[in-house]
C-alpha atoms as a PDB file:
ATOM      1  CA  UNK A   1       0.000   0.000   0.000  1.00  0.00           C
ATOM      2  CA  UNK A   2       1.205   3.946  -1.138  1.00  0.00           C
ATOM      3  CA  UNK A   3       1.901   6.325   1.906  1.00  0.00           C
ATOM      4  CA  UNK A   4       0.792   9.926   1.580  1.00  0.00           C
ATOM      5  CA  UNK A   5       3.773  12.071  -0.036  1.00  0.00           C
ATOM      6  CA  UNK A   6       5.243   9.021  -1.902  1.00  0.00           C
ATOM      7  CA  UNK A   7       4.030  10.074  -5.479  1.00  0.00           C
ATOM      8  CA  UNK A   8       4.942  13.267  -5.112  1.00  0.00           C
ATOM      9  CA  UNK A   9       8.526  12.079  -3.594  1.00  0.00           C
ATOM     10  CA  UNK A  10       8.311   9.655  -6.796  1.00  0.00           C
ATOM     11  CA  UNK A  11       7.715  12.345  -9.223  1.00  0.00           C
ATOM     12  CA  UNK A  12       9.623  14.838  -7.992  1.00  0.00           C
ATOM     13  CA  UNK A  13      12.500  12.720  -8.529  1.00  0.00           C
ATOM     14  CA  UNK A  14      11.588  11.343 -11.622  1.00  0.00           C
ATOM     15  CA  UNK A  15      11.600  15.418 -12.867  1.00  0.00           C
ATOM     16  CA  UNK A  16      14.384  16.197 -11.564  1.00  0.00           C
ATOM     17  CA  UNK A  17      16.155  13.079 -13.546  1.00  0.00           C
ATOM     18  CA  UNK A  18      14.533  14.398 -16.265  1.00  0.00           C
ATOM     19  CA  UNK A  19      15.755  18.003 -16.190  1.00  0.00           C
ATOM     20  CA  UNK A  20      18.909  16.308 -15.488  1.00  0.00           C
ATOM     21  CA  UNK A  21      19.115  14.895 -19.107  1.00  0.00           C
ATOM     22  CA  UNK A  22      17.496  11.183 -18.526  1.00  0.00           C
ATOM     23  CA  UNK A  23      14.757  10.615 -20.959  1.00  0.00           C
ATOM     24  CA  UNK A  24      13.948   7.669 -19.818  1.00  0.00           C
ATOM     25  CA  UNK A  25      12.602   9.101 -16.651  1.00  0.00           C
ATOM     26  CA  UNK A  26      10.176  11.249 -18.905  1.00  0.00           C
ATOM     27  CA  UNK A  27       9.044   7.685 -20.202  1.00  0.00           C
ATOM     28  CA  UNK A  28       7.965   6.545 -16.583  1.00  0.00           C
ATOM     29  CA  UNK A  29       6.243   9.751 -15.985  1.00  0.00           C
ATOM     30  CA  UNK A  30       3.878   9.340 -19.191  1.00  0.00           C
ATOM     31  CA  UNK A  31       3.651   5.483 -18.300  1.00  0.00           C
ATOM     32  CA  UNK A  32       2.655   6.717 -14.960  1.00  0.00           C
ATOM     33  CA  UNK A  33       0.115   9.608 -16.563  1.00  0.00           C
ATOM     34  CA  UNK A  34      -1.185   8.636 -20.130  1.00  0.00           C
ATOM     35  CA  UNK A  35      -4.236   7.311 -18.504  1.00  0.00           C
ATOM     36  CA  UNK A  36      -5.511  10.196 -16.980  1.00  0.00           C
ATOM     37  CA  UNK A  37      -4.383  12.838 -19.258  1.00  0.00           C
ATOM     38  CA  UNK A  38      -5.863  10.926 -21.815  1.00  0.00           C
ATOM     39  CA  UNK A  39      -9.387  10.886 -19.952  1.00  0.00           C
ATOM     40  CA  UNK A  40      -8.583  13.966 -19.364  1.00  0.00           C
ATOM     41  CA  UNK A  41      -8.828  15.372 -22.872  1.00  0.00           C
ATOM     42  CA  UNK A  42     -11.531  12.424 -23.761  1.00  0.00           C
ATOM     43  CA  UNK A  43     -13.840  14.223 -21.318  1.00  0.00           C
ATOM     44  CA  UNK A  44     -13.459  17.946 -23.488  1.00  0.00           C
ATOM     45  CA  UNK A  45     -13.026  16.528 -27.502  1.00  0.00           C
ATOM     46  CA  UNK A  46     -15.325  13.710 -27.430  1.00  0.00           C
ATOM     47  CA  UNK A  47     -13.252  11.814 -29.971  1.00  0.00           C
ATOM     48  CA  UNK A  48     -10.837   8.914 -29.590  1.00  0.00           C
ATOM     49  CA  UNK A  49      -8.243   9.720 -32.374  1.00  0.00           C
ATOM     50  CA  UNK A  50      -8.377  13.635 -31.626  1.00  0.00           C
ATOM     51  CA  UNK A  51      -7.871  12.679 -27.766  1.00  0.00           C
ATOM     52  CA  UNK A  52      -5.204  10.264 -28.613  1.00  0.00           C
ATOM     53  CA  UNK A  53      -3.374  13.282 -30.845  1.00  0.00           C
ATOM     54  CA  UNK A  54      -4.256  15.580 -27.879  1.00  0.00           C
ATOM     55  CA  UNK A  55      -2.808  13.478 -25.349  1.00  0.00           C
ATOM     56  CA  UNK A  56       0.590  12.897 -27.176  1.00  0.00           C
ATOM     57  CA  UNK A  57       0.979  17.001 -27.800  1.00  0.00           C
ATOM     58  CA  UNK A  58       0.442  17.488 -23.841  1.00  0.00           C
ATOM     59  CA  UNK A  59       3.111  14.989 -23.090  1.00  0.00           C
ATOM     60  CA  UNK A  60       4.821  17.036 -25.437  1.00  0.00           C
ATOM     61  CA  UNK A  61       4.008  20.122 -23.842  1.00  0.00           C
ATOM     62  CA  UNK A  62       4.740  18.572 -20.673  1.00  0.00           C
ATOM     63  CA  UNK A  63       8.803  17.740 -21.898  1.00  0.00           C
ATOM     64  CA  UNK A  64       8.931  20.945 -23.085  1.00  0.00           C
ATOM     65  CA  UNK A  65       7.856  23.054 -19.957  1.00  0.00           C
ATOM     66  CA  UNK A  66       9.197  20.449 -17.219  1.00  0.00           C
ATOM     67  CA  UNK A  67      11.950  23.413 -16.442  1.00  0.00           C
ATOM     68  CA  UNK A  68       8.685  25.437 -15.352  1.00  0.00           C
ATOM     69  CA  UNK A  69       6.833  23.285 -12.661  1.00  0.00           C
ATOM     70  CA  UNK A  70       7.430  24.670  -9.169  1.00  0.00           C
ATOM     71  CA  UNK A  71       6.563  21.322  -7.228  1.00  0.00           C
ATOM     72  CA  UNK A  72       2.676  22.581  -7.109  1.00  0.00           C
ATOM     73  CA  UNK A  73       1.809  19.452  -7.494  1.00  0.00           C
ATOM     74  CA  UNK A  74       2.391  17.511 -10.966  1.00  0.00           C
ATOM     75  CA  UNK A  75      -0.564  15.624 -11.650  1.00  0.00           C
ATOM     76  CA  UNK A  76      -2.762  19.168 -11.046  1.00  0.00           C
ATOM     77  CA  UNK A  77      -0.270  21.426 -13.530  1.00  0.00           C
ATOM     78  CA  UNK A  78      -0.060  18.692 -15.931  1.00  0.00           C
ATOM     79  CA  UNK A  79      -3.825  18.405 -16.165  1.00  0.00           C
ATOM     80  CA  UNK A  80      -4.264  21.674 -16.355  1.00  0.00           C
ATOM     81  CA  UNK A  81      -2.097  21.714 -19.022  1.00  0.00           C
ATOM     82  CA  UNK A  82      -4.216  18.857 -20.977  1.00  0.00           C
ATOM     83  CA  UNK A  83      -7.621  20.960 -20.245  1.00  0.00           C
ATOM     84  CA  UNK A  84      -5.834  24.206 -21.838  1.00  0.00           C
ATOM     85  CA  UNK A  85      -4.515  22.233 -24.744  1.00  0.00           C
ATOM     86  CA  UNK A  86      -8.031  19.956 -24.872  1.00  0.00           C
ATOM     87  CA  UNK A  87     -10.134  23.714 -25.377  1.00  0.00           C
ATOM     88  CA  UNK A  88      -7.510  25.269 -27.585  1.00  0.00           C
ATOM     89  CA  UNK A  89      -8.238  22.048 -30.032  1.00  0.00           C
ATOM     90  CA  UNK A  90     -11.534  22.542 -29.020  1.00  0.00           C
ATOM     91  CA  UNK A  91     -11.993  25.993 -30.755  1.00  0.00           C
ATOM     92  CA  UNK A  92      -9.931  25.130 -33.558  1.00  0.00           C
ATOM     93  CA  UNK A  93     -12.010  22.410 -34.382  1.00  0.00           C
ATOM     94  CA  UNK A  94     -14.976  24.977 -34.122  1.00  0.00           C
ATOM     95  CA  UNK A  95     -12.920  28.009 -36.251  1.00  0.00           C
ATOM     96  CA  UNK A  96     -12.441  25.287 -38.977  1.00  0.00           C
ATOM     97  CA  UNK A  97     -16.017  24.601 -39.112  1.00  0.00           C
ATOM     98  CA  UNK A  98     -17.161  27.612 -39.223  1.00  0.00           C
ATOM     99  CA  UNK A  99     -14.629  28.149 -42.080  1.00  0.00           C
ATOM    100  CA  UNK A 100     -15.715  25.311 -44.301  1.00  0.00           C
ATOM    101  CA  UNK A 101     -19.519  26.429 -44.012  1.00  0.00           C
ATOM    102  CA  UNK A 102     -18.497  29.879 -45.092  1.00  0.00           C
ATOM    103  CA  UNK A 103     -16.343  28.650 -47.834  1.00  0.00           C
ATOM    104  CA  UNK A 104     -19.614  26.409 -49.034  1.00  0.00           C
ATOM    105  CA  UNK A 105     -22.102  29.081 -48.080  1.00  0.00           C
ATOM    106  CA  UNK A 106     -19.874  31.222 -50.715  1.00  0.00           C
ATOM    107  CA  UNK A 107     -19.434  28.482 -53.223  1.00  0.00           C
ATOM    108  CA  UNK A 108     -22.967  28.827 -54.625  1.00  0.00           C
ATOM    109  CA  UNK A 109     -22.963  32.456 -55.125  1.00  0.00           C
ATOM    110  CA  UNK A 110     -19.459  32.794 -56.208  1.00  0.00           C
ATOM    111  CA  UNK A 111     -21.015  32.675 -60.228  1.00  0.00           C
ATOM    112  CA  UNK A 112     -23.741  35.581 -58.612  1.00  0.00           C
ATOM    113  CA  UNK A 113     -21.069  37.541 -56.623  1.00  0.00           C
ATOM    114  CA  UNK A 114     -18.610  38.245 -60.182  1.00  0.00           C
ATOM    115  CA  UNK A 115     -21.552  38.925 -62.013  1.00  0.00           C
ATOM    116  CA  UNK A 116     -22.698  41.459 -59.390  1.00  0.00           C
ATOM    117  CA  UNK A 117     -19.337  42.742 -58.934  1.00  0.00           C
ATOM    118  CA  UNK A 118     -18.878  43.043 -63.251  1.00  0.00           C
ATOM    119  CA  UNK A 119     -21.976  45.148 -62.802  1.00  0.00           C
ATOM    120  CA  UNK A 120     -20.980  47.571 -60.380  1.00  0.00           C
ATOM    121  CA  UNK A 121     -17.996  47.981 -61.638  1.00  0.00           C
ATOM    122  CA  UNK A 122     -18.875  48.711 -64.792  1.00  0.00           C
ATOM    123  CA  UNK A 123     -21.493  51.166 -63.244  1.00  0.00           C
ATOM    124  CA  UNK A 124     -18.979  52.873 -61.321  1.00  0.00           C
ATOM    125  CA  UNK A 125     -17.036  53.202 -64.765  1.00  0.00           C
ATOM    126  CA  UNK A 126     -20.404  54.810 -66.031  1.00  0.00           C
ATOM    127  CA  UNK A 127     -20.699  57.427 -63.162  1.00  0.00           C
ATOM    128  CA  UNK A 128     -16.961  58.351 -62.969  1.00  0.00           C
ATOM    129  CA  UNK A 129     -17.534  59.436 -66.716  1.00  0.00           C
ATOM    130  CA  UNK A 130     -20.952  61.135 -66.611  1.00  0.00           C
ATOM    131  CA  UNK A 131     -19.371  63.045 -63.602  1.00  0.00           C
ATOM    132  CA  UNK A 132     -16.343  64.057 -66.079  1.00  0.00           C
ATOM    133  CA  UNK A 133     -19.215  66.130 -67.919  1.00  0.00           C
ATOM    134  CA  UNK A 134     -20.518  67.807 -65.241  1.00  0.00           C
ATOM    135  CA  UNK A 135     -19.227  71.427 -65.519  1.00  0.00           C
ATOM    136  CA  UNK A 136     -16.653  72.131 -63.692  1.00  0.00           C
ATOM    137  CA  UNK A 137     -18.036  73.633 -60.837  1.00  0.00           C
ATOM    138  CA  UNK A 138     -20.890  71.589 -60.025  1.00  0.00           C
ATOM    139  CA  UNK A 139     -18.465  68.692 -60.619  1.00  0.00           C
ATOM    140  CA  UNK A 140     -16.249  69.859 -57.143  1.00  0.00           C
ATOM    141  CA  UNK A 141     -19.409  69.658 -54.869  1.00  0.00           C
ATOM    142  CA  UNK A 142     -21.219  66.507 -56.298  1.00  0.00           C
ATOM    143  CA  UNK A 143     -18.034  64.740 -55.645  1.00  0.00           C
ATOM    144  CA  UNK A 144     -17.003  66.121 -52.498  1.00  0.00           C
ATOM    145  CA  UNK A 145     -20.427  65.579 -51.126  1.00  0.00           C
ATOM    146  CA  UNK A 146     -21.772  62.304 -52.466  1.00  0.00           C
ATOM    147  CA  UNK A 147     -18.489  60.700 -53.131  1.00  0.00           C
ATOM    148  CA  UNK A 148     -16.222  61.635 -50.881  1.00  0.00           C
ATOM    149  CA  UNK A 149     -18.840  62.152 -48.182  1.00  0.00           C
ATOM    150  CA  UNK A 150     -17.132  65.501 -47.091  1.00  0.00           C
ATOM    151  CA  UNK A 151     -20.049  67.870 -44.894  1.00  0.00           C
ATOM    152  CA  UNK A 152     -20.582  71.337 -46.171  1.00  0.00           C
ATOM    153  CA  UNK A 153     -18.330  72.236 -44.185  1.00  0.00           C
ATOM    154  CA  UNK A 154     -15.774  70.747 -45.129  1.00  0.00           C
ATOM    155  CA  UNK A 155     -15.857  71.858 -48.574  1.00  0.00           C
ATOM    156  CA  UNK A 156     -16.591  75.285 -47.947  1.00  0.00           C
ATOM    157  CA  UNK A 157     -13.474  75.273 -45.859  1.00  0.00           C
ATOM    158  CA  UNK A 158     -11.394  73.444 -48.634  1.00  0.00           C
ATOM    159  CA  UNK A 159     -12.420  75.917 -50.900  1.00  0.00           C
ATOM    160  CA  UNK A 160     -12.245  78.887 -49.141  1.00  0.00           C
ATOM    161  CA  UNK A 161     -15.815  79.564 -49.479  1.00  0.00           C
ATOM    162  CA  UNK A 162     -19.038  80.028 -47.691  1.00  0.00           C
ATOM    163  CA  UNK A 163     -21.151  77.194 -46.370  1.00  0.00           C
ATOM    164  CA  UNK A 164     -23.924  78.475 -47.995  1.00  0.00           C
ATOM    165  CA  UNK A 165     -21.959  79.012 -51.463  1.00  0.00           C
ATOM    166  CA  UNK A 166     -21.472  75.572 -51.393  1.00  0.00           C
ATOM    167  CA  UNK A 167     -25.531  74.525 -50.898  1.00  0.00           C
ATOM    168  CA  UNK A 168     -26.131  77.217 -53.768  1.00  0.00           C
ATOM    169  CA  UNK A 169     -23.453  75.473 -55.603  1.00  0.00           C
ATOM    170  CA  UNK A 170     -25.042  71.682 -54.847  1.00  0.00           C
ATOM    171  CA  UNK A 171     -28.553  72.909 -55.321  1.00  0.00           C
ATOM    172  CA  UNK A 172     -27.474  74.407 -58.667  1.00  0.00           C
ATOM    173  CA  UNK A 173     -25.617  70.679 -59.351  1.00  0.00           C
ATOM    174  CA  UNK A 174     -28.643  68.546 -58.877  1.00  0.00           C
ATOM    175  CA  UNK A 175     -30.634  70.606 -61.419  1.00  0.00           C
ATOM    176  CA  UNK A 176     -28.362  70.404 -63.981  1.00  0.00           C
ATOM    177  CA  UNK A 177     -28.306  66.702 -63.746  1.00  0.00           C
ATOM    178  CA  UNK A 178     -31.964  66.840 -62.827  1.00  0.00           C
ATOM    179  CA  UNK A 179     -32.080  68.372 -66.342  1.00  0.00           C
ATOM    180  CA  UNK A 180     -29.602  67.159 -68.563  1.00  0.00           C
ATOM    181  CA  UNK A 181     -29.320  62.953 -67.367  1.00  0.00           C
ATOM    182  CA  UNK A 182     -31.734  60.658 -67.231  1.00  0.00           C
ATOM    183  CA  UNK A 183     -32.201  57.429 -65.278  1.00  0.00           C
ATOM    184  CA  UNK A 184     -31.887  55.571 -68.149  1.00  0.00           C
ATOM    185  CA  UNK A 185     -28.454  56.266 -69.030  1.00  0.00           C
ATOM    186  CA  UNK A 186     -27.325  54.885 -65.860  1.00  0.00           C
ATOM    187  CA  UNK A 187     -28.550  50.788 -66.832  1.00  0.00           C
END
């Protein structure tokens, strides 16, 4: 029968071997502990061959951060280290789906999408050149305003004007396309 203290007096030498270069010690310590941090992860993935992956990366984990453990008590920090590494997969495994159903969600309207985008771009082309025969002045405002969303402000500060020489200015603009376009020559 175990006393109290004799697994930690156990492990704690069995680290310290390993730290001290024996690898083989590392190999009693997984014998010892790939039962329970395999349940361990079992209990958070739900999946024999991802827990069986999991398992061998926190063993892995383990080897790599043995110079860390303070003696708080191995099996607690190295199950703590399999429920970390078991929720990290965890929310990979969710990112990933999440992924694949946008990629599918996108694969049906991919043929839709670059026809829409043809479109627009081809009415952008349309506006940028009906704008090029605005004149001149009215050109500055509709642009400033409805392109680059700049407040009347703005633009009467630009151009050194008063705000309301630039609504005269806009209110002038939309006539003149009020007058001189018509829907139709934007489709």
């Amino acid at each position: 029968m175990k006393r109290k203290g004799e697994r930690t007096i156990s492990d704690t030498v069995l680290i310290q071997k390993v730290l001290d270069g024996h690898d083989h010690a590392f190999r009693l310590l997984v014998e010892k502990y790939r039962n329970d941090v395999f349940r361990t992860v079992f209990a958070i993935l739900r999946d024999q061959k991802e827990a069986e992956d999991a398992a061998q990366e926190v063993f892995i984990k383990i080897y790599m951060s043995l110079s860390q453990y303070e003696n708080q008590g191995f099996k607690t920090w190295m199950t703590r280290i399999a429920v970390n590494h078991a929720i990290d997969m965890k929310r990979k495994q969710a990112r990933r789906r999440e992924e694949v159903f946008e990629e599918f969600e996108t694969l049906g309207t991919t043929e839709d999408s670059l026809e829409r985008e043809i479109l627009q771009k081809e009415q952008k082309q349309l506006v940028r050149k009906r704008l090029n025969e605005l004149p001149e002045n009215y050109r500055d405002v509709i642009f400033g305003f409805y392109i680059a969303e700049k407040s009347y402000q703005q633009m009467a500060e630009e151009q050194n004007v008063q705000v309301k020489t630039i609504e005269t200015k806009l209110y002038r603009a939309r006539n003149w396309i009020k007058k001189n376009w018509k829907e139709d020559d934007f489709s």
